[in-house]
PDB file of N, CA and C in Angstrom:
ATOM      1  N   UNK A   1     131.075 137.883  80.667  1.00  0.00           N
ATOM      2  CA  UNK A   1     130.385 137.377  79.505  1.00  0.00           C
ATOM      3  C   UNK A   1     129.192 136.527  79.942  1.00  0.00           C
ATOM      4  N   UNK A   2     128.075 136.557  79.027  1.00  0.00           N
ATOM      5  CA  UNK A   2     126.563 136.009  79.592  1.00  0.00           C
ATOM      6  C   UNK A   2     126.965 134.561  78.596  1.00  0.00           C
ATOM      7  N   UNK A   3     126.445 133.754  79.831  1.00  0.00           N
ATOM      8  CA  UNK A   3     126.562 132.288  79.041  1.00  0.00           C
ATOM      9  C   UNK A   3     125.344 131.565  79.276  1.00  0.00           C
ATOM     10  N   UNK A   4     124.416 131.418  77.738  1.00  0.00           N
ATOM     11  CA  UNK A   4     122.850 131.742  77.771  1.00  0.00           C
ATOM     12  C   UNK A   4     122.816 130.294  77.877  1.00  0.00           C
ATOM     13  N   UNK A   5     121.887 129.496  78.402  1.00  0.00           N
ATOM     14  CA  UNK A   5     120.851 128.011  78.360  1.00  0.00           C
ATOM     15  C   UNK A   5     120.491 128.354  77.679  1.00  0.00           C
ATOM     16  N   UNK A   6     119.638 127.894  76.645  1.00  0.00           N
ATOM     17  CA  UNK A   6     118.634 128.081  75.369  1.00  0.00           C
ATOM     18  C   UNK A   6     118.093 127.020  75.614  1.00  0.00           C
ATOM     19  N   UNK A   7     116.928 126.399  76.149  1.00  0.00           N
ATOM     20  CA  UNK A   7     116.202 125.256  76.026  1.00  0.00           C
ATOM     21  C   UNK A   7     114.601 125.227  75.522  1.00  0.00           C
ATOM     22  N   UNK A   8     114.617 125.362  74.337  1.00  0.00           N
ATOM     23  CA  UNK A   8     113.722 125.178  73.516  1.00  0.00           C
ATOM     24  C   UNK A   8     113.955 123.994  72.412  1.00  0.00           C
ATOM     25  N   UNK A   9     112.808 123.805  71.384  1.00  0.00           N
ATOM     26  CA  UNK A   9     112.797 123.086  70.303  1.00  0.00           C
ATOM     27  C   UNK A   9     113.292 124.045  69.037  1.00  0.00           C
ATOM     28  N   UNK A  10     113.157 125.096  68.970  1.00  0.00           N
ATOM     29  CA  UNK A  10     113.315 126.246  68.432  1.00  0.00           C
ATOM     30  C   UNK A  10     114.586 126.898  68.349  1.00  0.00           C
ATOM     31  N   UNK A  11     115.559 126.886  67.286  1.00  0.00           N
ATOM     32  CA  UNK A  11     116.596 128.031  67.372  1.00  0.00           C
ATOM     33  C   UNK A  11     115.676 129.120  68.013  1.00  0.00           C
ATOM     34  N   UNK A  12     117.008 130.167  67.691  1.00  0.00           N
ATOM     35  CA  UNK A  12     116.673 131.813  68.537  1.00  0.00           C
ATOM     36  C   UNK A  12     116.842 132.192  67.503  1.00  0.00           C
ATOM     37  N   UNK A  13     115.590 133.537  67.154  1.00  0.00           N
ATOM     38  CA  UNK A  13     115.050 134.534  66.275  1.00  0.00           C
ATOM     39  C   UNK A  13     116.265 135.274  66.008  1.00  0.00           C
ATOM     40  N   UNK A  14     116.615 136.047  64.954  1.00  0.00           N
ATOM     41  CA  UNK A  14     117.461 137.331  65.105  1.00  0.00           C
ATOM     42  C   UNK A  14     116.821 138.441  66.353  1.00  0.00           C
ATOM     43  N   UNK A  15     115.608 138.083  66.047  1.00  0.00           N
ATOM     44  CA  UNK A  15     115.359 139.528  66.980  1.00  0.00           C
ATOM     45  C   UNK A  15     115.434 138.984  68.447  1.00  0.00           C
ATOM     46  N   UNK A  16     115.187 137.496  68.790  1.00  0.00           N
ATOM     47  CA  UNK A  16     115.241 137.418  69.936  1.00  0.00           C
ATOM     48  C   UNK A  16     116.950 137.311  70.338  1.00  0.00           C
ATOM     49  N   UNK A  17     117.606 137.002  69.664  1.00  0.00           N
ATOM     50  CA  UNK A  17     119.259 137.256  69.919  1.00  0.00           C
ATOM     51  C   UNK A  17     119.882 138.315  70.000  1.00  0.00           C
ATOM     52  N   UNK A  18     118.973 139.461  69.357  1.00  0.00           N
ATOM     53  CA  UNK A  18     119.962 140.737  69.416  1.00  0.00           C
ATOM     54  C   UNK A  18     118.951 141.217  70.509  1.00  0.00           C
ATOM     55  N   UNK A  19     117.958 141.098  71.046  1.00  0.00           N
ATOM     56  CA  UNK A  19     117.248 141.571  72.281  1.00  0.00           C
ATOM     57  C   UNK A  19     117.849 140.760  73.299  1.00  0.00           C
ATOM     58  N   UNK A  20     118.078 139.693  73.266  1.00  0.00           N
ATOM     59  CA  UNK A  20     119.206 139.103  74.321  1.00  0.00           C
ATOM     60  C   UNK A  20     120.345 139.851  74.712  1.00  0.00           C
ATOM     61  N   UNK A  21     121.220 140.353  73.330  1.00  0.00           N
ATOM     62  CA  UNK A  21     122.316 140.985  73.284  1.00  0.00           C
ATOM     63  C   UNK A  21     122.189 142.333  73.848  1.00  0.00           C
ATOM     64  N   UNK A  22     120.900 142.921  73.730  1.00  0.00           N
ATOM     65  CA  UNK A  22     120.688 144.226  74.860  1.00  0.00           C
ATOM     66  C   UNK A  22     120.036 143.847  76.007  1.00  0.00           C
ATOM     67  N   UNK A  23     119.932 143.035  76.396  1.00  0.00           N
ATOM     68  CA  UNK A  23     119.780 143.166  77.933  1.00  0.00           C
ATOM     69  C   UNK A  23     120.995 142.053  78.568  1.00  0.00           C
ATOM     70  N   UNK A  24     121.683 141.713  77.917  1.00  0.00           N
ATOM     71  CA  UNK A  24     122.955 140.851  78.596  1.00  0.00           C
ATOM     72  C   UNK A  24     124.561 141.268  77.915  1.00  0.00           C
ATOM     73  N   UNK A  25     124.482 142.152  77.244  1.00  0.00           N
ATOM     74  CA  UNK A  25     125.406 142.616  76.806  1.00  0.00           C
ATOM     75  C   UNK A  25     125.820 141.830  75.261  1.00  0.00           C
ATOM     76  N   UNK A  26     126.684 142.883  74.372  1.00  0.00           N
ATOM     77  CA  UNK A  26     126.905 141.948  73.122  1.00  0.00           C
ATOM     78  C   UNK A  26     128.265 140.410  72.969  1.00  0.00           C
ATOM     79  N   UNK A  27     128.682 140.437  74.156  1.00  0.00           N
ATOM     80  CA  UNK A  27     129.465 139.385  74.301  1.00  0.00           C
ATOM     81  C   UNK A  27     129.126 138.286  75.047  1.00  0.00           C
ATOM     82  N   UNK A  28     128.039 137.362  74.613  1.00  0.00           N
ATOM     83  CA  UNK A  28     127.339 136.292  75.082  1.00  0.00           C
ATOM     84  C   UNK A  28     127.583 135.021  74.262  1.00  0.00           C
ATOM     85  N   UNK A  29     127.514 134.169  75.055  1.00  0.00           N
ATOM     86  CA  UNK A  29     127.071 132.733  74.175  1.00  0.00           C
ATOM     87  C   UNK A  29     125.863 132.223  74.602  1.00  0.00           C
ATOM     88  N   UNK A  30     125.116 131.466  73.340  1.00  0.00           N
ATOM     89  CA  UNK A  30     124.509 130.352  73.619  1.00  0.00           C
ATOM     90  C   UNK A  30     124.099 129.066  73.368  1.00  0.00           C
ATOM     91  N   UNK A  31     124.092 128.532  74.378  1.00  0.00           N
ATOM     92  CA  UNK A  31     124.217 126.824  73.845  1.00  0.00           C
ATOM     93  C   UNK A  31     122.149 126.145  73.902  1.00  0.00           C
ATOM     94  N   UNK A  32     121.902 125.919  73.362  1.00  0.00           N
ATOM     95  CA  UNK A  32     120.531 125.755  72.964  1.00  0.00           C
ATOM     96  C   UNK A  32     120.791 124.140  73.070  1.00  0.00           C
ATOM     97  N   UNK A  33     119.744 123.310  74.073  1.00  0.00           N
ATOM     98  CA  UNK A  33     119.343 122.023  74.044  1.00  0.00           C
ATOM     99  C   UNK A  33     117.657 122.020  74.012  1.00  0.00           C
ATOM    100  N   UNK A  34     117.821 121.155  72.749  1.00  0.00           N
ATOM    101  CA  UNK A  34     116.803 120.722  71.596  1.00  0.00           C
ATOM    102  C   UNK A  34     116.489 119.115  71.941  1.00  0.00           C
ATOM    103  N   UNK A  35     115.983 118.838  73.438  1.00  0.00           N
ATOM    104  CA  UNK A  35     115.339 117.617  73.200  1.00  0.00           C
ATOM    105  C   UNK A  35     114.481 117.124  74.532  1.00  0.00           C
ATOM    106  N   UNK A  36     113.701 116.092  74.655  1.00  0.00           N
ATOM    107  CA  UNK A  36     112.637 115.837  75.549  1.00  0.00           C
ATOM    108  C   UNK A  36     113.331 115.671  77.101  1.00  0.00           C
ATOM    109  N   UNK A  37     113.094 115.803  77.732  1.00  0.00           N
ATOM    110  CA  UNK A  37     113.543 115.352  79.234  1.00  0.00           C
ATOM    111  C   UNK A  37     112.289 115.276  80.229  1.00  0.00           C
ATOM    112  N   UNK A  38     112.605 114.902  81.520  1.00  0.00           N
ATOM    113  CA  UNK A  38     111.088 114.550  82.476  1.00  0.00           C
ATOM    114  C   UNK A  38     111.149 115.672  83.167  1.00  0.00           C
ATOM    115  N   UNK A  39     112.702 116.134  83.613  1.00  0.00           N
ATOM    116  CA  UNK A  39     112.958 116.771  85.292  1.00  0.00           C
ATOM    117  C   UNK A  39     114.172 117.664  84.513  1.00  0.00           C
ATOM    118  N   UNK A  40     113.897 119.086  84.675  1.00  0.00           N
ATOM    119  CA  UNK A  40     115.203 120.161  84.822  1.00  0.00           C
ATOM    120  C   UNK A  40     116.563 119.059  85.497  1.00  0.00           C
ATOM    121  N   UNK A  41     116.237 118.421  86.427  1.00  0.00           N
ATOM    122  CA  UNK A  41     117.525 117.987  87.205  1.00  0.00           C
ATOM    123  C   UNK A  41     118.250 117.026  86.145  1.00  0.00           C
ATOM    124  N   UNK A  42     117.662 116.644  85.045  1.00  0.00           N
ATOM    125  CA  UNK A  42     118.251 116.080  83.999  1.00  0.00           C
ATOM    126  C   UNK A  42     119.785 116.725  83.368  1.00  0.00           C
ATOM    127  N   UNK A  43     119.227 118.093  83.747  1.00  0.00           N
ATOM    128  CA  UNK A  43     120.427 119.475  83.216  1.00  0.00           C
ATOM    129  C   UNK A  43     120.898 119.869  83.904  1.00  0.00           C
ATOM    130  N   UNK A  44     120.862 119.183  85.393  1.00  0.00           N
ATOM    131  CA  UNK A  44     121.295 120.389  86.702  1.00  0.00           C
ATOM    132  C   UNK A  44     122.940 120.708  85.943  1.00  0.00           C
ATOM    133  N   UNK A  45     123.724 119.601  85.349  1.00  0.00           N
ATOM    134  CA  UNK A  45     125.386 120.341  85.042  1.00  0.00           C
ATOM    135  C   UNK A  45     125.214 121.339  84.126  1.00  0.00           C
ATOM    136  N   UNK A  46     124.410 121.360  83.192  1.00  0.00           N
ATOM    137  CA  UNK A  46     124.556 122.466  82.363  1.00  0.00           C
ATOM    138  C   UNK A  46     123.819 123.654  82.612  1.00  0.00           C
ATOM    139  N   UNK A  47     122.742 123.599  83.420  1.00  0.00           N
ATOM    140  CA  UNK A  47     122.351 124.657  84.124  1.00  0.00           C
ATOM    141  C   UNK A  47     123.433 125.518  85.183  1.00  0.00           C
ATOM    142  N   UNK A  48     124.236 124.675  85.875  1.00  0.00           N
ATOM    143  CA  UNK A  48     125.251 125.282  87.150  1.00  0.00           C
ATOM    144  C   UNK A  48     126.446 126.003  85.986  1.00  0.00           C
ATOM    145  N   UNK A  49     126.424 125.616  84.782  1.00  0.00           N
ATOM    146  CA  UNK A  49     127.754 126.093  83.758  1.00  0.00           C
ATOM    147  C   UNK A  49     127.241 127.167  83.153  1.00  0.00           C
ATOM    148  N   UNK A  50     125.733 127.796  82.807  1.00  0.00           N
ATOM    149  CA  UNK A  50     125.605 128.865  82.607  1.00  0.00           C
ATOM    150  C   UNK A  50     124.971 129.790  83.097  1.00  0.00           C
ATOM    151  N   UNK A  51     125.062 131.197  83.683  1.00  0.00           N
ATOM    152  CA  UNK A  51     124.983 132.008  84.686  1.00  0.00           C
ATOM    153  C   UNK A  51     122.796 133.108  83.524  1.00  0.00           C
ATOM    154  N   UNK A  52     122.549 132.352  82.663  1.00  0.00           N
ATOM    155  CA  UNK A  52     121.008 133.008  82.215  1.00  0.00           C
ATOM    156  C   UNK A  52     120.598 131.665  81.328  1.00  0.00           C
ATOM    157  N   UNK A  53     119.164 131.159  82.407  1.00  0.00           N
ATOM    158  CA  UNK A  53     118.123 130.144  81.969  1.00  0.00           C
ATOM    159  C   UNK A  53     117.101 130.683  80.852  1.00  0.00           C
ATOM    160  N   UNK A  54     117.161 129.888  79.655  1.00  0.00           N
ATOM    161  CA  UNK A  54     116.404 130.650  78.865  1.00  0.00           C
ATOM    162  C   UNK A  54     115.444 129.494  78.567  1.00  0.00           C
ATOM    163  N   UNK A  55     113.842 129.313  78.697  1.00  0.00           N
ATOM    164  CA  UNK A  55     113.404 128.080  78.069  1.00  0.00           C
ATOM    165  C   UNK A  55     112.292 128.379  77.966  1.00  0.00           C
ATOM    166  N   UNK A  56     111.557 127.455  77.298  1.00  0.00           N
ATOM    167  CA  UNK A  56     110.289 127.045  76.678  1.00  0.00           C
ATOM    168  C   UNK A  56     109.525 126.294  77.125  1.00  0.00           C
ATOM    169  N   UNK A  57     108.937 125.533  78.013  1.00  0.00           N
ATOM    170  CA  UNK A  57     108.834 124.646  78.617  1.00  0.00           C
ATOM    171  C   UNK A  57     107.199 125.399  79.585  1.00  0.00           C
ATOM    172  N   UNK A  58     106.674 123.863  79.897  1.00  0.00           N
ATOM    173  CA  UNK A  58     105.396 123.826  81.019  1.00  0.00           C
ATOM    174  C   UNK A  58     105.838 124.512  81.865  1.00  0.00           C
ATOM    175  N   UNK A  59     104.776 125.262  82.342  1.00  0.00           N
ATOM    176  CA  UNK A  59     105.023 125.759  84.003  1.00  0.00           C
ATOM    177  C   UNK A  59     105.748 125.107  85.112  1.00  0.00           C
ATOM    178  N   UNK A  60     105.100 123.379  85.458  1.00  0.00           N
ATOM    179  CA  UNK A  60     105.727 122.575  86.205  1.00  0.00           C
ATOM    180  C   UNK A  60     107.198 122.780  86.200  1.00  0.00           C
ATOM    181  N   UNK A  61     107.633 122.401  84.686  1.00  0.00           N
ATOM    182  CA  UNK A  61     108.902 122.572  83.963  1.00  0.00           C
ATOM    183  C   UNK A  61     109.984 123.858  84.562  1.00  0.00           C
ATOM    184  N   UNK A  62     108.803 124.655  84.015  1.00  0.00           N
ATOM    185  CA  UNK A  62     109.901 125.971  84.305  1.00  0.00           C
ATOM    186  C   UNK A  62     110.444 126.165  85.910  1.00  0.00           C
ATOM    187  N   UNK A  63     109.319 125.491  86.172  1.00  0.00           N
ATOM    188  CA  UNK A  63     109.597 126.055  87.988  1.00  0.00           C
ATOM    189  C   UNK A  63     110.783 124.959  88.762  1.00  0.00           C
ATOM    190  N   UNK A  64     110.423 124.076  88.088  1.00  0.00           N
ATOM    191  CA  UNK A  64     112.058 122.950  88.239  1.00  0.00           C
ATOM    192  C   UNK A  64     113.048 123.877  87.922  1.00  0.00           C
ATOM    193  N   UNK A  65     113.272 124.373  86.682  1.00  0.00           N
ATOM    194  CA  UNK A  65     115.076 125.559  86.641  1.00  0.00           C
ATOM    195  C   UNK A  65     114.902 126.405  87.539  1.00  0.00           C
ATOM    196  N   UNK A  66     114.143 127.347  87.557  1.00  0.00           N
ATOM    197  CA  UNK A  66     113.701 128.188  88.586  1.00  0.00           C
ATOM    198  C   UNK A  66     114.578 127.557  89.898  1.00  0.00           C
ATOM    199  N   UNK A  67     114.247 126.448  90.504  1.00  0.00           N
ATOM    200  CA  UNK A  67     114.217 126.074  91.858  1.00  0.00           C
ATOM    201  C   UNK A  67     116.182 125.675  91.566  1.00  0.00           C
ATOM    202  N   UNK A  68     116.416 125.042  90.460  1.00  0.00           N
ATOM    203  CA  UNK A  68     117.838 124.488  90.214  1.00  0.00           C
ATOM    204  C   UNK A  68     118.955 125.896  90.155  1.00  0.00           C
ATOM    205  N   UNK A  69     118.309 127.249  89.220  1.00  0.00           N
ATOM    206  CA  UNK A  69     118.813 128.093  88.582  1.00  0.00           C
ATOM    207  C   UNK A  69     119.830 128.607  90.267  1.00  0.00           C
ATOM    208  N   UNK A  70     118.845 128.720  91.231  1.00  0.00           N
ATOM    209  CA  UNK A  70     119.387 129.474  92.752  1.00  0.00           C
ATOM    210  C   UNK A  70     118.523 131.237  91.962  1.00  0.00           C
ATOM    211  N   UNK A  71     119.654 132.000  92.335  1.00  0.00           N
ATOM    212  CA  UNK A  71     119.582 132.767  92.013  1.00  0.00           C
ATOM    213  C   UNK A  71     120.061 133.567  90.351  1.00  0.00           C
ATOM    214  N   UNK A  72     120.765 132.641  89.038  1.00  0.00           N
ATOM    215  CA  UNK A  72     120.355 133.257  88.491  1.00  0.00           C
ATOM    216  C   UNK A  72     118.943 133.122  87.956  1.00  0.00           C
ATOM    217  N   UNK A  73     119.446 134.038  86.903  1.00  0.00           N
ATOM    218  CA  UNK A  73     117.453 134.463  86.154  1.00  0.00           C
ATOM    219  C   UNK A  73     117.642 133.832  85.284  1.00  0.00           C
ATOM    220  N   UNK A  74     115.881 133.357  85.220  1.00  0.00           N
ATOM    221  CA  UNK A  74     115.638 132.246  84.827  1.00  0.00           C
ATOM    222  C   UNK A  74     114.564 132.755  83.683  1.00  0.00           C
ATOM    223  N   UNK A  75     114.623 132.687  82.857  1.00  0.00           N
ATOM    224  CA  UNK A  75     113.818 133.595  81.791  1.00  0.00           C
ATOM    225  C   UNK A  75     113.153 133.012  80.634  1.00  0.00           C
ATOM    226  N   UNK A  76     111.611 134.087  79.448  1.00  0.00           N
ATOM    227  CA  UNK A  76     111.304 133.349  78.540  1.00  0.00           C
ATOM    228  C   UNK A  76     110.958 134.543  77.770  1.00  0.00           C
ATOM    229  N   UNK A  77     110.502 134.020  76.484  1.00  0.00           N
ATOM    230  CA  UNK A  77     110.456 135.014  75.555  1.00  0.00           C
ATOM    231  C   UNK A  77     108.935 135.618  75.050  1.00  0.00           C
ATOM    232  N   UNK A  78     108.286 136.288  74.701  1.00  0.00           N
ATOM    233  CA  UNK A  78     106.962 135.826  74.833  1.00  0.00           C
ATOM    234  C   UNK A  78     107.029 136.506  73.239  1.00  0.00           C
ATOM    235  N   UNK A  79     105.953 136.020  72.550  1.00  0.00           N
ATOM    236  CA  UNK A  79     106.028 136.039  71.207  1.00  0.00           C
ATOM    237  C   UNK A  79     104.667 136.578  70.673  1.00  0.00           C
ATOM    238  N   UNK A  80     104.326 137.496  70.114  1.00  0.00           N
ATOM    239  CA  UNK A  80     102.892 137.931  69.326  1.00  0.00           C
ATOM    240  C   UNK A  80     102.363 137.468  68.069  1.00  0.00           C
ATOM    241  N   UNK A  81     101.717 137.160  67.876  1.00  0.00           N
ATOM    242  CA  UNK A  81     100.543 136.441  66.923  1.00  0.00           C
ATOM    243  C   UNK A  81     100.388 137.321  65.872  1.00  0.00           C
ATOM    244  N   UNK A  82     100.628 137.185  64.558  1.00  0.00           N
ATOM    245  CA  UNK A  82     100.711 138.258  63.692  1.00  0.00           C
ATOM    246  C   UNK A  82      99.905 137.556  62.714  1.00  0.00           C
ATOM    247  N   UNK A  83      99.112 137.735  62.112  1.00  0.00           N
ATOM    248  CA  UNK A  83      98.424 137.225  60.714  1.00  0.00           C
ATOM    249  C   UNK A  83      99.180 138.033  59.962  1.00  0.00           C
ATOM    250  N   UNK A  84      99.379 136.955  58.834  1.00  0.00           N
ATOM    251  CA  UNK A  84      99.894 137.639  57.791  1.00  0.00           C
ATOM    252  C   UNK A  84      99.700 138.545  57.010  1.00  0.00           C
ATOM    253  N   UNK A  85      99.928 139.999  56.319  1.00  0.00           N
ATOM    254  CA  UNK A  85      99.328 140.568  55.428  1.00  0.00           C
ATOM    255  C   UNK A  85      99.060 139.904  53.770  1.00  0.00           C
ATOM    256  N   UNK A  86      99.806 139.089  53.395  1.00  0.00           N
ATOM    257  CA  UNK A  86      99.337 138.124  52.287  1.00  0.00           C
ATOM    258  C   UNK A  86      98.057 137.379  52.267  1.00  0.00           C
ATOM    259  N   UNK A  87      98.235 136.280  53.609  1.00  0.00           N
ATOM    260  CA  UNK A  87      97.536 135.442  53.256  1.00  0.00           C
ATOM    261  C   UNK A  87      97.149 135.314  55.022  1.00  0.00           C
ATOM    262  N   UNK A  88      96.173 135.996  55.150  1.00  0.00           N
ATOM    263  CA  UNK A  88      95.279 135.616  56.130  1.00  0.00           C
ATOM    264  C   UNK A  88      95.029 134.973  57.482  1.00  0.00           C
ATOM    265  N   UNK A  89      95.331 133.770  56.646  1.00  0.00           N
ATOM    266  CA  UNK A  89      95.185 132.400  57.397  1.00  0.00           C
ATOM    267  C   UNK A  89      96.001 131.900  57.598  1.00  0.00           C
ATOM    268  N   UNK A  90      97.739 132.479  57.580  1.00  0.00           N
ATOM    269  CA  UNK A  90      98.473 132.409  58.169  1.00  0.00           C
ATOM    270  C   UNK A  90      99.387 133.186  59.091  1.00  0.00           C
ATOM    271  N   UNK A  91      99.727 132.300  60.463  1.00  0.00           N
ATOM    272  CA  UNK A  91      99.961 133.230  61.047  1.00  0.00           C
ATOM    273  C   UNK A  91     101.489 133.440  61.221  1.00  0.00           C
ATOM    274  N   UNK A  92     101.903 134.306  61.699  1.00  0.00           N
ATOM    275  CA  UNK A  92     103.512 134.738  62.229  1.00  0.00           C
ATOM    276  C   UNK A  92     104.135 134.725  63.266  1.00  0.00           C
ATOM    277  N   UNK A  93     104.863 134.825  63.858  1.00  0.00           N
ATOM    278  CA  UNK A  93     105.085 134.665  65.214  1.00  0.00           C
ATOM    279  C   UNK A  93     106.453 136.035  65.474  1.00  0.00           C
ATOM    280  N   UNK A  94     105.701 136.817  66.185  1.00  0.00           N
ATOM    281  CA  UNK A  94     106.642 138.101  66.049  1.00  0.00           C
ATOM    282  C   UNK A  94     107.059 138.782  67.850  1.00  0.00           C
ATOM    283  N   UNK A  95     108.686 138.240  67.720  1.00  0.00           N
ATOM    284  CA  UNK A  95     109.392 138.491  69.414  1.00  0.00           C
ATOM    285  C   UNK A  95     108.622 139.861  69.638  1.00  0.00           C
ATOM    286  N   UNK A  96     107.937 139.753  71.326  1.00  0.00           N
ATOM    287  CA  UNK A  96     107.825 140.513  71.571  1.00  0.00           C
ATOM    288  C   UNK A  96     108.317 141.066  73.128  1.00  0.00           C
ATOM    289  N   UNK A  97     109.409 140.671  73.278  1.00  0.00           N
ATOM    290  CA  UNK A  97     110.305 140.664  74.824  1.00  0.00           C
ATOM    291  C   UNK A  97     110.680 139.490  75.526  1.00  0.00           C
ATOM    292  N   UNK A  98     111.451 139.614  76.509  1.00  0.00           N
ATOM    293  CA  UNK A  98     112.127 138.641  76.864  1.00  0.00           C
ATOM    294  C   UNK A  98     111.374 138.753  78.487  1.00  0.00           C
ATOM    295  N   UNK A  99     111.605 137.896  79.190  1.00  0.00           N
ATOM    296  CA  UNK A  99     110.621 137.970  80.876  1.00  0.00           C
ATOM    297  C   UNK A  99     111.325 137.041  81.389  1.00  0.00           C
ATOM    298  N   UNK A 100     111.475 137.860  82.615  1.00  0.00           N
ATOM    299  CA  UNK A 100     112.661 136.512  83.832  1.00  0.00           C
ATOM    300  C   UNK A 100     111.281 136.655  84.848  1.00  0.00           C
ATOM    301  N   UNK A 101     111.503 134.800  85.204  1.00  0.00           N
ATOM    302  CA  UNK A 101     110.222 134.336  85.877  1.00  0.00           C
ATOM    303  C   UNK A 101     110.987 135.092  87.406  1.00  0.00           C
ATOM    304  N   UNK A 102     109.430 134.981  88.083  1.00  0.00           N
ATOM    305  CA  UNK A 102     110.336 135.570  89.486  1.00  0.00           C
ATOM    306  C   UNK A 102     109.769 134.479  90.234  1.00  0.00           C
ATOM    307  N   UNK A 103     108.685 134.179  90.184  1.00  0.00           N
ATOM    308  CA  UNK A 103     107.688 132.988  90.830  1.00  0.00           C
ATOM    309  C   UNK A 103     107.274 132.584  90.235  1.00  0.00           C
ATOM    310  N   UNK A 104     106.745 131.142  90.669  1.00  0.00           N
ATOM    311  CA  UNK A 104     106.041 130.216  89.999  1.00  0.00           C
ATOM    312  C   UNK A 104     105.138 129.084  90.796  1.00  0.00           C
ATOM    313  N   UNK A 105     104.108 129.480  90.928  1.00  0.00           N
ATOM    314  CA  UNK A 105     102.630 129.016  91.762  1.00  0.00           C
ATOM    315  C   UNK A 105     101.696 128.322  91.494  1.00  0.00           C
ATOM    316  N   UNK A 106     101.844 127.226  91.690  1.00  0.00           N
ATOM    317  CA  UNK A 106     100.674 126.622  90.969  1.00  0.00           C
ATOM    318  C   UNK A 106      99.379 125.564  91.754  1.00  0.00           C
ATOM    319  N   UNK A 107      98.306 126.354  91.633  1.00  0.00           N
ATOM    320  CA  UNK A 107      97.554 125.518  93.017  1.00  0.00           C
ATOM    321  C   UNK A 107      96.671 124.827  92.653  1.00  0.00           C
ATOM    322  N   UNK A 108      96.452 123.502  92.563  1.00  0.00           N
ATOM    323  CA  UNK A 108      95.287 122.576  92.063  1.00  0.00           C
ATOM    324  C   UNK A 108      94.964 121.505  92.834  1.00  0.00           C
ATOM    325  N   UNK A 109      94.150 121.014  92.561  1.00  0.00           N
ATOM    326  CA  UNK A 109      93.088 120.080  93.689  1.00  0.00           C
ATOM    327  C   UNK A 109      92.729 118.591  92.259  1.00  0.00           C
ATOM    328  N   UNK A 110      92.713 117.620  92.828  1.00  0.00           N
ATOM    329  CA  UNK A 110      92.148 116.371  92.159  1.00  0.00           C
ATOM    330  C   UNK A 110      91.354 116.189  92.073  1.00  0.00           C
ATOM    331  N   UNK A 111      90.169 116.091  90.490  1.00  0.00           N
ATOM    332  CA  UNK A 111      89.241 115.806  90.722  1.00  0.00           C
ATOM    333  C   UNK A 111      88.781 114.297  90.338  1.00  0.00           C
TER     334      UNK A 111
END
């Protein structure tokens, strides 16, 4: 059984739960934490208790689970921009797959 991290501000979509449910099988849980922290290592226990990292988070961020996760996958959802057919000027936000990070690189200089 897949025992999902969910770390976003955001419940999970239907569509992003049942696209979870096909690529991790339909007998999963997930436990979703909904709040600010500095350092992944804040979560290292609840990260080591579930075997798929799911989050939302800065690059810096992500690459902290990444480095905590070991080897499982450490993953995010990426979402498409839909204007509405009503009204224009608003927009939608429509799942468009799920993505397990493999690397995470980040090279900058002080100016």
């Amino acid at each position: 059984m897949a025992k999902v991290l969910w770390f976003s501000r955001h419940e999970l979509s239907e569509d992003q739960l049942a696209d979870l449910k096909r690529i991790y099988g339909q007998d999963l849980t997930v436990t979703q934490i909904n709040r600010t922290i500095k350092s992944a290592f804040e979560l290292k226990a609840e990260i080591d208790e579930h075997n798929v990292i799911a989050v939302v988070a800065p690059l810096p961020l992500q690459a902290e689970f990444l480095k905590l996760a070991g080897e499982k996958p450490v993953i995010f959802c990426k979402n498409d921009r839909v204007f509405d057919e009503a009204d224009n000027t608003k927009v939608n936000f429509v799942h468009a797959g799920w993505f397990r990070i493999k690397e995470i690189r980040v090279d900058f200089e002080r100016l």
